[in-house]
N, C-alpha and C. Protein backbone atom coordinates (compact mmCIF):
# COMPACT_ATOMS: atom_id res chain seq x y z
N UNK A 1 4.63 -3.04 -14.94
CA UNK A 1 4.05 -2.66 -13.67
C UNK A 1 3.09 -3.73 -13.22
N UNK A 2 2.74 -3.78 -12.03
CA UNK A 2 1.98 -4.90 -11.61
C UNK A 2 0.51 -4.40 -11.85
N UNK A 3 -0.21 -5.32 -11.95
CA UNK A 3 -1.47 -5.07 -12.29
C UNK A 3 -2.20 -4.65 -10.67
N UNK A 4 -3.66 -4.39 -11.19
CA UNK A 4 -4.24 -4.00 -9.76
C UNK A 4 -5.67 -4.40 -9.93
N UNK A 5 -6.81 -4.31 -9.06
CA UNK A 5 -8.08 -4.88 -9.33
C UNK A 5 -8.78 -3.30 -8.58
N UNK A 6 -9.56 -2.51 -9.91
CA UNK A 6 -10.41 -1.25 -9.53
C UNK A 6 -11.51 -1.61 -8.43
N UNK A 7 -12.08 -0.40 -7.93
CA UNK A 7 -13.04 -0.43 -7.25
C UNK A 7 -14.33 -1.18 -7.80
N UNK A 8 -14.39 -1.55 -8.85
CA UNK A 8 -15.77 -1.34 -10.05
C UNK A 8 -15.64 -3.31 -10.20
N UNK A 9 -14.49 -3.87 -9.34
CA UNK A 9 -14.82 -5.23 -9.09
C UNK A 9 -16.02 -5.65 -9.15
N UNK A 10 -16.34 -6.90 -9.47
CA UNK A 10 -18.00 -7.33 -9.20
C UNK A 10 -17.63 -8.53 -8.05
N UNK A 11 -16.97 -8.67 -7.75
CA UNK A 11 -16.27 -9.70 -6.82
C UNK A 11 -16.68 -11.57 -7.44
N UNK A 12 -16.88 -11.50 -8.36
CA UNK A 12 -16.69 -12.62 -8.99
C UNK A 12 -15.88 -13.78 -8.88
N UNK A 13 -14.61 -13.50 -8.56
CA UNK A 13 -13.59 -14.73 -8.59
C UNK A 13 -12.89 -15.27 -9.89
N UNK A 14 -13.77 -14.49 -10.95
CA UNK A 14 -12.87 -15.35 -12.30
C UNK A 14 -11.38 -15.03 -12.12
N UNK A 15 -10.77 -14.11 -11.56
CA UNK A 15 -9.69 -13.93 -11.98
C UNK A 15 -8.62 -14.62 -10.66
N UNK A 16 -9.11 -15.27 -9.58
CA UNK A 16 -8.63 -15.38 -8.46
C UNK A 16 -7.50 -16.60 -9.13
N UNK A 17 -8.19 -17.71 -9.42
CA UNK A 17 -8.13 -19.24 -9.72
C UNK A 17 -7.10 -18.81 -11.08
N UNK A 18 -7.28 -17.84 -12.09
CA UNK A 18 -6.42 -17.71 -13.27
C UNK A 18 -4.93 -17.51 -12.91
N UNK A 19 -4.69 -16.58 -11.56
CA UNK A 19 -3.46 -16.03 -10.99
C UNK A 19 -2.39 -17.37 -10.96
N UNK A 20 -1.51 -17.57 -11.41
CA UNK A 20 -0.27 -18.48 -11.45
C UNK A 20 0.85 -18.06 -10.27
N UNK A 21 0.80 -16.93 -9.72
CA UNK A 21 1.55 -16.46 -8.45
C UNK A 21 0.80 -16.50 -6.94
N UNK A 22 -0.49 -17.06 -7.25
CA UNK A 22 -1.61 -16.87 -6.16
C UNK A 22 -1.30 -15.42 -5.32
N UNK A 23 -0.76 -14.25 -6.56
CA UNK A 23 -1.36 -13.09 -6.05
C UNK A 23 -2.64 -12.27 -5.24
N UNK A 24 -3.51 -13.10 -5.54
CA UNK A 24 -4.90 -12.39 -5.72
C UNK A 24 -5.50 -13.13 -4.77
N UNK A 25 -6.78 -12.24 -4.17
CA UNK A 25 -7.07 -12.69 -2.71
C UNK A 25 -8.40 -12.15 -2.44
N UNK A 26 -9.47 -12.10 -1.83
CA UNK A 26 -10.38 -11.85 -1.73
C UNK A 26 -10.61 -10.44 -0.15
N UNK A 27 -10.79 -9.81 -0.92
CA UNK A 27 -10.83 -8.59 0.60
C UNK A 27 -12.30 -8.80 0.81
N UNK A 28 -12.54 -9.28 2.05
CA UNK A 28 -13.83 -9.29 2.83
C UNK A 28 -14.27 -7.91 3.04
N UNK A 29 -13.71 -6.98 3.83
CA UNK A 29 -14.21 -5.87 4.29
C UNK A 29 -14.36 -4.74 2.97
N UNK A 30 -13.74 -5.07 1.88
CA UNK A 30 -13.98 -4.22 0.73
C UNK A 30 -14.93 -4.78 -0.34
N UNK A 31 -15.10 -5.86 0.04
CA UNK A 31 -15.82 -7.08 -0.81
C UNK A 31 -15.58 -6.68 -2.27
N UNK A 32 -13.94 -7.28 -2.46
CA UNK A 32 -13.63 -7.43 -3.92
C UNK A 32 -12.41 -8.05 -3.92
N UNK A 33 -12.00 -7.90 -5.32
CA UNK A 33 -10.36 -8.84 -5.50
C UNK A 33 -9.28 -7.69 -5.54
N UNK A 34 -8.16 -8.22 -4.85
CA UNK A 34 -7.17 -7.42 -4.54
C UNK A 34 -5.96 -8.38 -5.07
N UNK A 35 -5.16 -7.62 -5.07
CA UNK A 35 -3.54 -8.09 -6.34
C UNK A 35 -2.46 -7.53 -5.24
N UNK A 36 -1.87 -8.65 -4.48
CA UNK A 36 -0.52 -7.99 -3.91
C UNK A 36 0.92 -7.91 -5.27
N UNK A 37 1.05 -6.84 -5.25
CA UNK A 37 2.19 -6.37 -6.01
C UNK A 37 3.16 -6.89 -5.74
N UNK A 38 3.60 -7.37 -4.70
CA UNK A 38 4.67 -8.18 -4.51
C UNK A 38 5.03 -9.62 -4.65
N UNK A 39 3.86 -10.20 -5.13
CA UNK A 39 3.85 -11.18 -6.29
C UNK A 39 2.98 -11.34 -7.68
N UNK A 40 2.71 -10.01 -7.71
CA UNK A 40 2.18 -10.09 -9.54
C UNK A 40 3.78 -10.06 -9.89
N UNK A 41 3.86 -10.23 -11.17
CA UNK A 41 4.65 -10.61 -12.25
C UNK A 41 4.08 -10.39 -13.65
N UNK A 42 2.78 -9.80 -13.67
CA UNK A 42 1.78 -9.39 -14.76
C UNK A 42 2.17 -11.07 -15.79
N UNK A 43 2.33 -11.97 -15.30
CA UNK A 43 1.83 -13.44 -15.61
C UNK A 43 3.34 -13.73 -16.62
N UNK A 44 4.10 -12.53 -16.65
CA UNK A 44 5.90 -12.75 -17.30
C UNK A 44 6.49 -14.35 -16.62
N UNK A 45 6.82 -14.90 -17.43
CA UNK A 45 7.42 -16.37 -16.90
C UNK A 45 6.45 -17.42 -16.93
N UNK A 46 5.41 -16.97 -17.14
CA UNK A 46 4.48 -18.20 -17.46
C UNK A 46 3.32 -18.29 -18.33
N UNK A 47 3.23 -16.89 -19.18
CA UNK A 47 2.16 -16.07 -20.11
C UNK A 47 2.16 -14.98 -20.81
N UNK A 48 2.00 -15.42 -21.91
CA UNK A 48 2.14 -13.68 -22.80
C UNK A 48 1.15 -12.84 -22.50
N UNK A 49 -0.16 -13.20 -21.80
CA UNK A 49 -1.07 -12.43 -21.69
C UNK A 49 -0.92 -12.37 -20.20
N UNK A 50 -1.37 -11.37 -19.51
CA UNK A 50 -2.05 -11.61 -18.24
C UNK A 50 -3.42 -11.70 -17.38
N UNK A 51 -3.57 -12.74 -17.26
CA UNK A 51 -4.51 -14.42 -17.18
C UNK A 51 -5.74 -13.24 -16.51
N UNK A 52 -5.11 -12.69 -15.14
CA UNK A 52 -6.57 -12.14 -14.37
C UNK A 52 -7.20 -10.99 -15.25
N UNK A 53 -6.51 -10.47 -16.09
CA UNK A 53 -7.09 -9.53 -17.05
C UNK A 53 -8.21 -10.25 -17.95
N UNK A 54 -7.30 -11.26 -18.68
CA UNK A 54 -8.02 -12.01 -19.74
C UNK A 54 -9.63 -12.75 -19.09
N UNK A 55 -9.47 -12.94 -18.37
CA UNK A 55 -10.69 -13.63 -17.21
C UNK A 55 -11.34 -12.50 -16.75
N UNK A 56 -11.32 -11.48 -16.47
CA UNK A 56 -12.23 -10.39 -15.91
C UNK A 56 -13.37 -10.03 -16.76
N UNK A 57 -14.74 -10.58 -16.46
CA UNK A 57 -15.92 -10.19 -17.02
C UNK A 57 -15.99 -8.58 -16.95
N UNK A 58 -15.76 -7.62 -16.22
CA UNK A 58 -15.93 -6.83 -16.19
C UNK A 58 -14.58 -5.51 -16.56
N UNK A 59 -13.18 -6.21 -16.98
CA UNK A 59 -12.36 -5.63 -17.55
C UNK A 59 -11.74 -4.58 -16.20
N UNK A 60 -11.55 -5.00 -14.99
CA UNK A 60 -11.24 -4.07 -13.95
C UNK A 60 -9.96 -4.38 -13.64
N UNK A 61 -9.36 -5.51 -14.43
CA UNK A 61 -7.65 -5.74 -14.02
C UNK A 61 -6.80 -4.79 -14.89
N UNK A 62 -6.38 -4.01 -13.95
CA UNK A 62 -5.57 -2.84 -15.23
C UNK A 62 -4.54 -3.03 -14.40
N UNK A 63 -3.19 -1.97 -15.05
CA UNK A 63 -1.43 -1.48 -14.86
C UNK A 63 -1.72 -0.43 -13.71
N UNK A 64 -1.37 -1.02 -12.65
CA UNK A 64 -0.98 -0.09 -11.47
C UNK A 64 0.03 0.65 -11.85
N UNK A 65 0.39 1.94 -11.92
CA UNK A 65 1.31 2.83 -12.00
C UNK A 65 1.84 3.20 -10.28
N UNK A 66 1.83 2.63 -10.02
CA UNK A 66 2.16 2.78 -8.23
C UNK A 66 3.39 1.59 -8.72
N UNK A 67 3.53 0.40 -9.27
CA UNK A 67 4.23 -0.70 -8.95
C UNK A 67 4.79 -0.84 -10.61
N UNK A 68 5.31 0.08 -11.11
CA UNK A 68 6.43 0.30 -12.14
C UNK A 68 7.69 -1.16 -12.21
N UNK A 69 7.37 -2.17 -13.00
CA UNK A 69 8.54 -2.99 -13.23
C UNK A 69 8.89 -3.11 -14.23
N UNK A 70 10.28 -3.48 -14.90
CA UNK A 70 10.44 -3.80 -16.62
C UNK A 70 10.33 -5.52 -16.26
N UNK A 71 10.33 -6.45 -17.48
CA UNK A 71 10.07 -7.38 -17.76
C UNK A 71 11.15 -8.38 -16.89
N UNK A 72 12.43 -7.40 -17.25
CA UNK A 72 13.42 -8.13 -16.03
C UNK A 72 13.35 -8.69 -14.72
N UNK A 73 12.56 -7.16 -14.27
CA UNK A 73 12.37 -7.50 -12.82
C UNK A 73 11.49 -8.28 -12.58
N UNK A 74 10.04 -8.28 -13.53
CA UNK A 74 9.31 -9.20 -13.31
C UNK A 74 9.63 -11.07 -13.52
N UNK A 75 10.40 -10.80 -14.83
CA UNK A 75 11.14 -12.21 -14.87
C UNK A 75 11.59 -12.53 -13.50
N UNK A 76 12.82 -11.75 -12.88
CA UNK A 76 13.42 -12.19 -11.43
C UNK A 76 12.22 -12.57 -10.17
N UNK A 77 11.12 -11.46 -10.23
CA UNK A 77 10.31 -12.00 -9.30
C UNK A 77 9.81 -13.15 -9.15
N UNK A 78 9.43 -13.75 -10.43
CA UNK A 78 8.70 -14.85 -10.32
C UNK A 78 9.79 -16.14 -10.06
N UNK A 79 11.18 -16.19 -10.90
CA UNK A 79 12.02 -16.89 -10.26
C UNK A 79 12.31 -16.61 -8.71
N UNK A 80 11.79 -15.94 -7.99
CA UNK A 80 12.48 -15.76 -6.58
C UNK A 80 11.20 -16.15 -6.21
N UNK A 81 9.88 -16.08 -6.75
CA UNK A 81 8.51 -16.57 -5.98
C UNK A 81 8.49 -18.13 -6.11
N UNK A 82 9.14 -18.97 -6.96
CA UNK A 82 9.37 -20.00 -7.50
C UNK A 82 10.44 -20.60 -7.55
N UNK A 83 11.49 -20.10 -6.43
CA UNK A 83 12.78 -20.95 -6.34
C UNK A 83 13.33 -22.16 -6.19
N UNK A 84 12.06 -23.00 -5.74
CA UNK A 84 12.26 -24.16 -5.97
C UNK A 84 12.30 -25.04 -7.86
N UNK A 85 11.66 -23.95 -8.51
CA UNK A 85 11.58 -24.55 -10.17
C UNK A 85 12.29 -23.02 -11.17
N UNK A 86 13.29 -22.32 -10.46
CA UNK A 86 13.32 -21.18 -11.29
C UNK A 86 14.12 -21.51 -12.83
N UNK A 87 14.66 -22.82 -12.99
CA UNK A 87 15.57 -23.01 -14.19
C UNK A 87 14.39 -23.67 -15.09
N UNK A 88 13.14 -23.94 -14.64
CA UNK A 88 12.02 -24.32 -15.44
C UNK A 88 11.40 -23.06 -16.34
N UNK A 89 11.56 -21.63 -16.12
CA UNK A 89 11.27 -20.87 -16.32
C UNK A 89 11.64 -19.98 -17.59
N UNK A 90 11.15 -19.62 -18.79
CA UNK A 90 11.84 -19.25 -19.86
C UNK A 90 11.16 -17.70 -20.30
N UNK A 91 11.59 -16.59 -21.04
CA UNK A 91 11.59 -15.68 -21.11
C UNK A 91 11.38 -15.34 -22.97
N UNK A 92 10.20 -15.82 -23.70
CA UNK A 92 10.36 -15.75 -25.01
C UNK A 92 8.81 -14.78 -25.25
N UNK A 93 8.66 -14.89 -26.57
CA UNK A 93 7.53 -14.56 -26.94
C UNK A 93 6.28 -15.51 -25.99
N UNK A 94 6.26 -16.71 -25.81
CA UNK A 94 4.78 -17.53 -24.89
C UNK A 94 5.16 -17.26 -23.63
N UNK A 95 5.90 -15.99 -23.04
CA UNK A 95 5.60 -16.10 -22.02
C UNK A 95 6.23 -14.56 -21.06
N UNK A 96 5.85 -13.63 -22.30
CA UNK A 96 6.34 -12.68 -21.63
C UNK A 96 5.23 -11.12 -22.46
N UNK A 97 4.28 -10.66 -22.55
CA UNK A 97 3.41 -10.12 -23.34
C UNK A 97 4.75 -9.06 -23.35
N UNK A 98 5.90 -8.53 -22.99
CA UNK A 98 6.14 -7.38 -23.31
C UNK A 98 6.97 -7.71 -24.67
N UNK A 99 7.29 -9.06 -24.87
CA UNK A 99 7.82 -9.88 -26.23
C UNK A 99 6.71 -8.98 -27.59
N UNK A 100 5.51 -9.36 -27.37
CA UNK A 100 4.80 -9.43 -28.14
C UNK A 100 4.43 -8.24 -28.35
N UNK A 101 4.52 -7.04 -27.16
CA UNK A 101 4.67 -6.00 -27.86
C UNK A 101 5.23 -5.18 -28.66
N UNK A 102 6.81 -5.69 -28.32
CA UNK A 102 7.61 -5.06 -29.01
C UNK A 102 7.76 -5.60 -30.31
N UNK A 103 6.96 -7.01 -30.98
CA UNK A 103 7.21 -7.47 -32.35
C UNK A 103 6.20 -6.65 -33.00
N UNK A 104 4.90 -6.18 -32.44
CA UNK A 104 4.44 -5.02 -33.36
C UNK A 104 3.18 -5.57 -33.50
């Protein structure tokens, strides 16, 4: 599922600059960080972890349950966000955290 950024933001920015899909964006009128779902990829195709999580001083990047994906789809997204380099793109344990969950 795609990640999301809670209300409880501190509007910091660590996690803006970490995003590899330049998901993440700054809402003025809410004054915090916001995650379009339609290019998270929860960091699949380029990270076993996901980066704006790992960077959040305050731990507010969590699993949107609104935006349900398996690893597949997220794999495909990021090749379709990245079509100009999608055969650069690999699907193993460094670059997919749902790898690493399932080894235990």
């Amino acid at each position: 599922m795609a990640t999301k950024i809670t209300e409880e933001c501190i509007a910091c920015g660590a996690c803006e600059d970490e995003c590899p899909n330049t998901a993440i964006s700054y809402a003025e009128a809410a004054d915090l960080f916001v995650i379009d779902p339609a290019r998270c990829t929860e960091c699949v195709g380029h990270d076993n972890e996901q980066r704006c999580a790992a960077a959040c001083p305050p731990d507010v990047c969590v699993p949107d349950p609104a935006h349900v994906e398996t690893e597949a789809e997220l794999f495909d997204k990021v090749k379709t966000l990245w079509s100009e380099r999608a055969d650069e793109f690999i699907l193993d344990d460094s670059t997919s955290h749902f790898r690493l969950n399932q080894a235990g």
